[in-house]
N, C-alpha and C. Protein backbone atom coordinates (compact mmCIF):
# COMPACT_ATOMS: atom_id res chain seq x y z
N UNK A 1 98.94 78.92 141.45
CA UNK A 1 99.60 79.26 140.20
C UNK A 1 100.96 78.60 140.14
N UNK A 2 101.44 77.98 139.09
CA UNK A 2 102.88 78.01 138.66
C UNK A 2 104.40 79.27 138.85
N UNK A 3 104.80 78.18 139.01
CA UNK A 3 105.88 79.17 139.15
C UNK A 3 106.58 79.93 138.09
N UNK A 4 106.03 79.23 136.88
CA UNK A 4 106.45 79.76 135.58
C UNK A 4 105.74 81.31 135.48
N UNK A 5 104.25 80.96 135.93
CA UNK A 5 103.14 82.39 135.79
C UNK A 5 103.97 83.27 136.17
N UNK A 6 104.32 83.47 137.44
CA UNK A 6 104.94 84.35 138.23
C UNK A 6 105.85 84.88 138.09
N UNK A 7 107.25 84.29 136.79
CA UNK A 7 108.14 84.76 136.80
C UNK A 7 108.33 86.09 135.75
N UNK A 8 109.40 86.94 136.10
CA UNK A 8 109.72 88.05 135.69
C UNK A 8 109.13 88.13 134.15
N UNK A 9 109.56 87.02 133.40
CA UNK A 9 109.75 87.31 131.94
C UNK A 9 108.48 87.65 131.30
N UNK A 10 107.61 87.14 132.54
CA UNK A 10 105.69 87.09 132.34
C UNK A 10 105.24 89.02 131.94
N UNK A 11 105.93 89.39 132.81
CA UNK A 11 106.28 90.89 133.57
C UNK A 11 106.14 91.48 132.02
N UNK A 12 107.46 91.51 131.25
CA UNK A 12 108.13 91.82 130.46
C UNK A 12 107.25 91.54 129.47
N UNK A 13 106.64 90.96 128.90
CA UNK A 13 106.18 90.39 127.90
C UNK A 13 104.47 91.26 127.89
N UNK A 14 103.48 91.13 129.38
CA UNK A 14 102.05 91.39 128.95
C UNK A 14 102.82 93.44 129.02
N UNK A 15 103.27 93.75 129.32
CA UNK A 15 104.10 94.85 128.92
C UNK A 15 104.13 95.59 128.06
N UNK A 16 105.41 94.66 127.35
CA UNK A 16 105.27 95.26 125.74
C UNK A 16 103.81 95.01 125.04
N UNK A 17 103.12 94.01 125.24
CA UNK A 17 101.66 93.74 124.52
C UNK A 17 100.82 94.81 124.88
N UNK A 18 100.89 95.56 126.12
CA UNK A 18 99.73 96.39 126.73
C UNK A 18 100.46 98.14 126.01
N UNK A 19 102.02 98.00 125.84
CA UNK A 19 102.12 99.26 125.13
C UNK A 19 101.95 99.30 123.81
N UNK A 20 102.12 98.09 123.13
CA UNK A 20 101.59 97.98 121.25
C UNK A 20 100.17 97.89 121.37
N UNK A 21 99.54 97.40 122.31
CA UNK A 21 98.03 97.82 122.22
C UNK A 21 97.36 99.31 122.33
N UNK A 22 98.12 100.04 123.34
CA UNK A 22 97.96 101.45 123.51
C UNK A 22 98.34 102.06 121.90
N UNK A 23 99.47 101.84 121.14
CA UNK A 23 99.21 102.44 119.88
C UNK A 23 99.13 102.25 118.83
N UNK A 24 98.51 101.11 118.59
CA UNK A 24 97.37 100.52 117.78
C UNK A 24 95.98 100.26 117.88
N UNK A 25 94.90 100.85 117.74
CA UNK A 25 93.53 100.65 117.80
C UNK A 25 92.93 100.70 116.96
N UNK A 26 92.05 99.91 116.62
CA UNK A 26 90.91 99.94 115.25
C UNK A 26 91.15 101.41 114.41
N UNK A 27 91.17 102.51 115.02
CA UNK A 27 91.28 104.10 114.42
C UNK A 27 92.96 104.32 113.97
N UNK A 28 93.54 103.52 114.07
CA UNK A 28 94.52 103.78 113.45
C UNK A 28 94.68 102.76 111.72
N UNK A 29 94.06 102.07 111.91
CA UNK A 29 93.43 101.17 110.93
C UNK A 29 92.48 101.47 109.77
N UNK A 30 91.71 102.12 110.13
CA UNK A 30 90.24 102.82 109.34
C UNK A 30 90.61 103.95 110.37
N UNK A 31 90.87 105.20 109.26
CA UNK A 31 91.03 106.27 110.07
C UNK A 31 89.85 107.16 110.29
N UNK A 32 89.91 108.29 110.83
CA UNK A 32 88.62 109.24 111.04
C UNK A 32 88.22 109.50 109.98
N UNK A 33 86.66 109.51 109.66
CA UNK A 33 86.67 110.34 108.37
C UNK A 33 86.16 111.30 108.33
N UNK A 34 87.25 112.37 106.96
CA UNK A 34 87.51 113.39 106.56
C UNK A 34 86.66 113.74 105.61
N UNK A 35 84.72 114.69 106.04
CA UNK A 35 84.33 115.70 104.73
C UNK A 35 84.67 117.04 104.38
N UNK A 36 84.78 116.78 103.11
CA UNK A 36 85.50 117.87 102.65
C UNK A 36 84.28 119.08 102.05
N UNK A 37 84.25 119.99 101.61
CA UNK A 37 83.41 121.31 101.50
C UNK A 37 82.01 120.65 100.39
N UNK A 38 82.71 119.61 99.50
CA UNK A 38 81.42 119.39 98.79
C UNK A 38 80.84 118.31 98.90
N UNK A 39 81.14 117.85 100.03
CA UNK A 39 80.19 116.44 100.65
C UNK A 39 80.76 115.23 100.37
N UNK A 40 82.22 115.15 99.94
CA UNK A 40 82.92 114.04 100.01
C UNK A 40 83.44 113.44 100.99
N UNK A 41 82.90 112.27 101.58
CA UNK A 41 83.06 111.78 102.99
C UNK A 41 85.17 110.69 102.33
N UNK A 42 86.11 111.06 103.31
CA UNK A 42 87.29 110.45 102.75
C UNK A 42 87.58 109.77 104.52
N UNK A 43 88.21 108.29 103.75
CA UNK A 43 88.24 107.54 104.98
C UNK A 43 89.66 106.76 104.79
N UNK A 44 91.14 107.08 105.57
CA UNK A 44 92.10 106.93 104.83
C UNK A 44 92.20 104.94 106.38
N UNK A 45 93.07 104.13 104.84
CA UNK A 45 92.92 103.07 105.00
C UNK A 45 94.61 102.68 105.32
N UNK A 46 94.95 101.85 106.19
CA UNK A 46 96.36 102.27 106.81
C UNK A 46 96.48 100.41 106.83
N UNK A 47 97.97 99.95 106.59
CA UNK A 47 98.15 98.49 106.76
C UNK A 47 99.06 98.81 108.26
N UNK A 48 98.84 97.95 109.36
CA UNK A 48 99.53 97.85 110.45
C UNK A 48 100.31 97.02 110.37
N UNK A 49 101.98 96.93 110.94
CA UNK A 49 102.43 95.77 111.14
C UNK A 49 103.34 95.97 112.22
N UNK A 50 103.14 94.90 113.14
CA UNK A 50 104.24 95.24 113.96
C UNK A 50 104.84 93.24 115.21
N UNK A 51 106.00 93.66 115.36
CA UNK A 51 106.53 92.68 115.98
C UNK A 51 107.33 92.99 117.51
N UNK A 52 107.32 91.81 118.51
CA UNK A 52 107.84 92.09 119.48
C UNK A 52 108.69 91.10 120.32
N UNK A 53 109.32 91.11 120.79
CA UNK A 53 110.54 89.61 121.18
C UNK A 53 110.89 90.47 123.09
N UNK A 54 110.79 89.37 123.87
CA UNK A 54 111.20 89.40 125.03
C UNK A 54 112.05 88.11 125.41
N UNK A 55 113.05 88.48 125.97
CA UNK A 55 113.87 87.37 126.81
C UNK A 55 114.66 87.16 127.61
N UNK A 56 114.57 86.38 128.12
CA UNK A 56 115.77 86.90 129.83
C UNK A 56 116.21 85.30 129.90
N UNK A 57 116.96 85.25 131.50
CA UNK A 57 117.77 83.85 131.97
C UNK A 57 117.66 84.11 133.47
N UNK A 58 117.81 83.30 134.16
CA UNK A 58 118.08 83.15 136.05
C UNK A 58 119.12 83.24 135.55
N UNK A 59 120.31 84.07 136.32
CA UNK A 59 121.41 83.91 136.54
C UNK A 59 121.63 84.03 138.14
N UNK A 60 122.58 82.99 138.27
CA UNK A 60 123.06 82.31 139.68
C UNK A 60 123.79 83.35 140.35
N UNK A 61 123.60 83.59 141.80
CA UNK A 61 123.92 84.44 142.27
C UNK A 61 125.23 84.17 143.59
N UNK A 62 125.79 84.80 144.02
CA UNK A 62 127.28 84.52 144.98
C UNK A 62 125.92 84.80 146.27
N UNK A 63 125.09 85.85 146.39
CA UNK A 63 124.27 86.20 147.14
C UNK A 63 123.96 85.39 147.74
N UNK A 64 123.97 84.88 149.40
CA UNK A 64 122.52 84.58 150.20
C UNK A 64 121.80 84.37 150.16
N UNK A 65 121.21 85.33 150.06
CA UNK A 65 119.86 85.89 150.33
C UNK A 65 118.78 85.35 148.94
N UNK A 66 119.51 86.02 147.81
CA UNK A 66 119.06 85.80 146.86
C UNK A 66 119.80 84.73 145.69
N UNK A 67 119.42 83.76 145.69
CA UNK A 67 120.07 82.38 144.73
C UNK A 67 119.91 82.63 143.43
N UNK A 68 119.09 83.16 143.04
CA UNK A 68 119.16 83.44 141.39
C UNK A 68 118.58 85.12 141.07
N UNK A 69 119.01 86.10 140.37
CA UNK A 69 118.70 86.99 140.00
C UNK A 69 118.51 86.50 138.46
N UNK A 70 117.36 87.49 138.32
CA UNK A 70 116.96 87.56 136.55
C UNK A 70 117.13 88.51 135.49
N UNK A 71 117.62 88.65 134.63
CA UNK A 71 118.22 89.75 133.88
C UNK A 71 117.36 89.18 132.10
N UNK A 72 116.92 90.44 131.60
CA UNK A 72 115.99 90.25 130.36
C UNK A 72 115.56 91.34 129.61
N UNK A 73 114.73 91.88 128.37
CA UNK A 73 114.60 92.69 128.11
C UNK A 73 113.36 92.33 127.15
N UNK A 74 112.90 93.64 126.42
CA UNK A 74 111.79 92.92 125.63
C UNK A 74 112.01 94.26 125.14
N UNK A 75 111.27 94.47 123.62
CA UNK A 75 111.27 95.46 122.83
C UNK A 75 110.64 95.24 121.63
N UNK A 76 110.13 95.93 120.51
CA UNK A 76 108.70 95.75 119.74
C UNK A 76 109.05 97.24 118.46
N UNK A 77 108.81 96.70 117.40
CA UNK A 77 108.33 97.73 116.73
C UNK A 77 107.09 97.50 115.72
N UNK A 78 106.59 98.37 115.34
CA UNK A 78 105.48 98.77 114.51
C UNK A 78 105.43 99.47 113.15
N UNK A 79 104.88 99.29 112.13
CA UNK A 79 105.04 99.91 111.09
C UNK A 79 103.47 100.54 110.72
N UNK A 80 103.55 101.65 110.95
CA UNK A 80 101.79 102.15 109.79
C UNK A 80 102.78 102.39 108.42
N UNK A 81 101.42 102.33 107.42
CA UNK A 81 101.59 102.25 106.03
C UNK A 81 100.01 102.24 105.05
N UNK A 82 99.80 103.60 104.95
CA UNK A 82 98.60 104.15 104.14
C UNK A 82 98.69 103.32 102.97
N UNK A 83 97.49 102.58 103.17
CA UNK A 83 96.99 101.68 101.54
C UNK A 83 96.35 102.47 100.60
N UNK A 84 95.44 102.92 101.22
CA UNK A 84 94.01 103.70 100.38
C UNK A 84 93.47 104.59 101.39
N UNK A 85 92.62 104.66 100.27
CA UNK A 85 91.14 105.99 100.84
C UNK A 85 89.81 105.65 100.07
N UNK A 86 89.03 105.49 101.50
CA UNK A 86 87.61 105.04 100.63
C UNK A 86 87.05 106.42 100.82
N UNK A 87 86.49 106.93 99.43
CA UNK A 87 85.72 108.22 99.37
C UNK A 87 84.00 107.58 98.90
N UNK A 88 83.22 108.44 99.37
CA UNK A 88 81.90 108.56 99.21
C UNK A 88 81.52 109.94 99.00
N UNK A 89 81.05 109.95 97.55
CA UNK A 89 80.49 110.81 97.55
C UNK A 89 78.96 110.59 96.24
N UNK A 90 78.07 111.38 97.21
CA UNK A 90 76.32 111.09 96.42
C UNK A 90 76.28 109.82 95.95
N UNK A 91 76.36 108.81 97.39
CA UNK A 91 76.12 107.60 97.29
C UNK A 91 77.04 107.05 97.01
N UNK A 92 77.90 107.44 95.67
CA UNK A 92 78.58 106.30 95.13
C UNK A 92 80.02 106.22 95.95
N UNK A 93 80.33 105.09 96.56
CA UNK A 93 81.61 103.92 97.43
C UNK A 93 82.90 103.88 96.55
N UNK A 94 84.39 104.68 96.36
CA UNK A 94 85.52 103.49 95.93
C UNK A 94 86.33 103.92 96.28
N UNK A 95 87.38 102.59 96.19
CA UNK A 95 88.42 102.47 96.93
C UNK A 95 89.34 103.03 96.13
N UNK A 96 90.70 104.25 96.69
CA UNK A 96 91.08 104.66 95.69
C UNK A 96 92.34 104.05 96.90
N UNK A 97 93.18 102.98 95.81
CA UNK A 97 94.20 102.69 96.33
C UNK A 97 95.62 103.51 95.95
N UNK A 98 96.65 103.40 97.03
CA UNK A 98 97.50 104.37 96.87
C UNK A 98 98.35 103.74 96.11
N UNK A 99 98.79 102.30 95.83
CA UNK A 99 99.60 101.88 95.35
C UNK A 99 98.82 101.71 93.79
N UNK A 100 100.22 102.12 92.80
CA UNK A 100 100.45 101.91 91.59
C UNK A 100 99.43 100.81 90.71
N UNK A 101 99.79 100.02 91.44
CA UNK A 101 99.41 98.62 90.88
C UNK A 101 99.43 97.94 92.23
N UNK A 102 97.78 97.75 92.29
CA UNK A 102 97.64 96.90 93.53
C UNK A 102 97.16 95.54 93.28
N UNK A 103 97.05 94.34 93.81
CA UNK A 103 97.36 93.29 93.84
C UNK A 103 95.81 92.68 93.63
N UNK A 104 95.43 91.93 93.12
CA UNK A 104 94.44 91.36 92.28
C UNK A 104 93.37 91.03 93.11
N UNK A 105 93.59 90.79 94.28
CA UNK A 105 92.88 90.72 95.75
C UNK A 105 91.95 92.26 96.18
N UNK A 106 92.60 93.00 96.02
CA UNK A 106 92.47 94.79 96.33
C UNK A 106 92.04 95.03 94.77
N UNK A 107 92.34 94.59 93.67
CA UNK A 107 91.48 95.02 92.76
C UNK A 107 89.69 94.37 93.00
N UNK A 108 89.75 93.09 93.09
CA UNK A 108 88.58 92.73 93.59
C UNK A 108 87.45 93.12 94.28
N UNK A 109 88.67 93.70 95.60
CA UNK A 109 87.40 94.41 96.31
C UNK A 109 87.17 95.77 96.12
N UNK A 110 88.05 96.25 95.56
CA UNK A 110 88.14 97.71 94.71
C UNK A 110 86.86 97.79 93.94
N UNK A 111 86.32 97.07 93.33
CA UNK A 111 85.04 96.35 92.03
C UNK A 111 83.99 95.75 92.67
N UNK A 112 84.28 95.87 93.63
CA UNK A 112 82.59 95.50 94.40
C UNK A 112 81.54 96.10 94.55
N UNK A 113 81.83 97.73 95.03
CA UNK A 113 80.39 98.69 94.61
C UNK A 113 79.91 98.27 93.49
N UNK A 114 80.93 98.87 92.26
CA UNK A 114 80.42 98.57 90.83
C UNK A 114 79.87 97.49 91.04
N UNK A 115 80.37 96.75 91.21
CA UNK A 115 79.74 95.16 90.70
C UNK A 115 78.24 95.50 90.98
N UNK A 116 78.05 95.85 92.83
CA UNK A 116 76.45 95.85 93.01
C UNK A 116 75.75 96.63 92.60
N UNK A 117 76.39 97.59 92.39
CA UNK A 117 75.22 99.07 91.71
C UNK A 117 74.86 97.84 90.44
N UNK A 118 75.79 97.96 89.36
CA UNK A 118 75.13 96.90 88.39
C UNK A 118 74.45 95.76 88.28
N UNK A 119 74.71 95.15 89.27
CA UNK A 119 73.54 93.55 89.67
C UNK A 119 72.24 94.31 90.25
N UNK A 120 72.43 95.87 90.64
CA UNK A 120 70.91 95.84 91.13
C UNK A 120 70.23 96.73 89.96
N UNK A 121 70.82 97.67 89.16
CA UNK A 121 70.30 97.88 88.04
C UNK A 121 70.05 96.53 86.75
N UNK A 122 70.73 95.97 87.10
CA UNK A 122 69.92 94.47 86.24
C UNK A 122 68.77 94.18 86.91
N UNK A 123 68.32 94.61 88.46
CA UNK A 123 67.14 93.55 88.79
C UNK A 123 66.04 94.45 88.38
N UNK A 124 66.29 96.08 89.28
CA UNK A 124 65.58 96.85 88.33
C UNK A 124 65.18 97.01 86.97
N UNK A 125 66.02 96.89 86.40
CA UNK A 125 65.59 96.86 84.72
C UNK A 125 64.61 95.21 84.19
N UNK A 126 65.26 94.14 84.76
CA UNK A 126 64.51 93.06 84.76
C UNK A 126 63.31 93.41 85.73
N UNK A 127 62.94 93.87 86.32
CA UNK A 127 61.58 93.98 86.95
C UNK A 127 60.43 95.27 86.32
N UNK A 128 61.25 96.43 85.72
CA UNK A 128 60.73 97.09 84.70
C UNK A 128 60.29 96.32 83.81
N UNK A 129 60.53 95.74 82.91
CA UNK A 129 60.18 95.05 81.75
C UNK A 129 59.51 93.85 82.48
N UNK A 130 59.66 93.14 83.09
CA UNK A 130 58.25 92.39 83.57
C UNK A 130 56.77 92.79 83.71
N UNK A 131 57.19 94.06 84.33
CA UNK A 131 55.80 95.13 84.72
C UNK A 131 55.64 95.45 83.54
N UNK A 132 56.55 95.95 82.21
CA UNK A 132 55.96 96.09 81.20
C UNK A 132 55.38 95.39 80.20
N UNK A 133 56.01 94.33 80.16
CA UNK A 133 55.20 92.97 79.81
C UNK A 133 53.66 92.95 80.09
N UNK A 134 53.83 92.82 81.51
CA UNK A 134 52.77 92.26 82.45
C UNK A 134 51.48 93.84 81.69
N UNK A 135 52.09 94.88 81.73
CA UNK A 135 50.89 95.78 81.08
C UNK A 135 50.48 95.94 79.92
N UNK A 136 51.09 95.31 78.66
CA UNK A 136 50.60 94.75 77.58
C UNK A 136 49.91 93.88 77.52
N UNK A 137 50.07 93.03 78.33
CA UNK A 137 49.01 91.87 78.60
C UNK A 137 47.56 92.23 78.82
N UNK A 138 47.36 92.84 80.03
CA UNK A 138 46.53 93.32 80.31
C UNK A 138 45.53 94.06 79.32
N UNK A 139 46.61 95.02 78.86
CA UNK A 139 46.15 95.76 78.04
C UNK A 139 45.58 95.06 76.53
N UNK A 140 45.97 94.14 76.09
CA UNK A 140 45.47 93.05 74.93
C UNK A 140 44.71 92.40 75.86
N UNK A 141 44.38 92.13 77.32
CA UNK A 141 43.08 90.90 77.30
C UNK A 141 41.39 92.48 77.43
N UNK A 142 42.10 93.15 77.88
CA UNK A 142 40.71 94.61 77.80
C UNK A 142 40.76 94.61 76.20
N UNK A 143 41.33 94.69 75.13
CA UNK A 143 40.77 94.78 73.81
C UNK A 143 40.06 93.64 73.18
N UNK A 144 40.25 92.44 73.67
CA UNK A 144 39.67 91.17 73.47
C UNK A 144 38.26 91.59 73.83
């Protein structure tokens, strides 16, 4: 290994990464979900953000023994911040966002159940009326 691997600041750094990993996990992200008495499944939706900076120097030592001591620090913060809540209830999926006016991106996907419930009641209804077609037909070649 390098001597770079080895040094202190290495220390300092998988550190802070291994304690912002401890409190951040997927479940803090998509939280537990919450049913409530009449079968509304609620699933609260959280934006994470967080940052972290480590840094140190060799400083030269009067010491012997020891020619350079290392002095450094590292430190990190995190922000949660509740977006939404996806509720389900008797099938039907939406996103009920917390903000006012959310951003055209989050309206999008806000409109996606809808969208599919309706593209599949179009296929249904287009496949009804085929079959009903298709049994008039029938039904005019038996009177022939």
């Amino acid at each position: 290994m390098s001597e770079q691997q080895n040094h202190p600041i290495q220390g300092l750094m998988d550190t802070t990464m291994e304690k912002i990993r401890q409190m951040v996990d997927v479940n803090t992200i998509v939280g537990t979900p919450i049913t409530t008495p009449d079968g509304t499944t609620i699933v609260p939706v959280s934006k994470v953000s967080y940052g972290f900076a480590s840094g140190g120097s060799d400083i030269p030592s009067k010491n012997a023994i020891n020619k350079q001591v290392f002095g450094g620090g590292s430190g990190a913060g995190v922000s949660i911040t509740p977006i939404a809540f996806i509720a389900v209830h008797e099938g039907q999926v939406q996103l009920l966002s917390i903000d006012g006016n959310p951003a055209a991106a989050d309206k999008v996907i806000a409109a996606v159940p809808q969208l599919i419930d309706k593209i599949t009641e179009l296929f249904k209804k287009d496949k009804k009326e085929k079959s009903e077609k298709k049994s008039r037909l029938d039904e005019d070649k038996g009177e022939e």
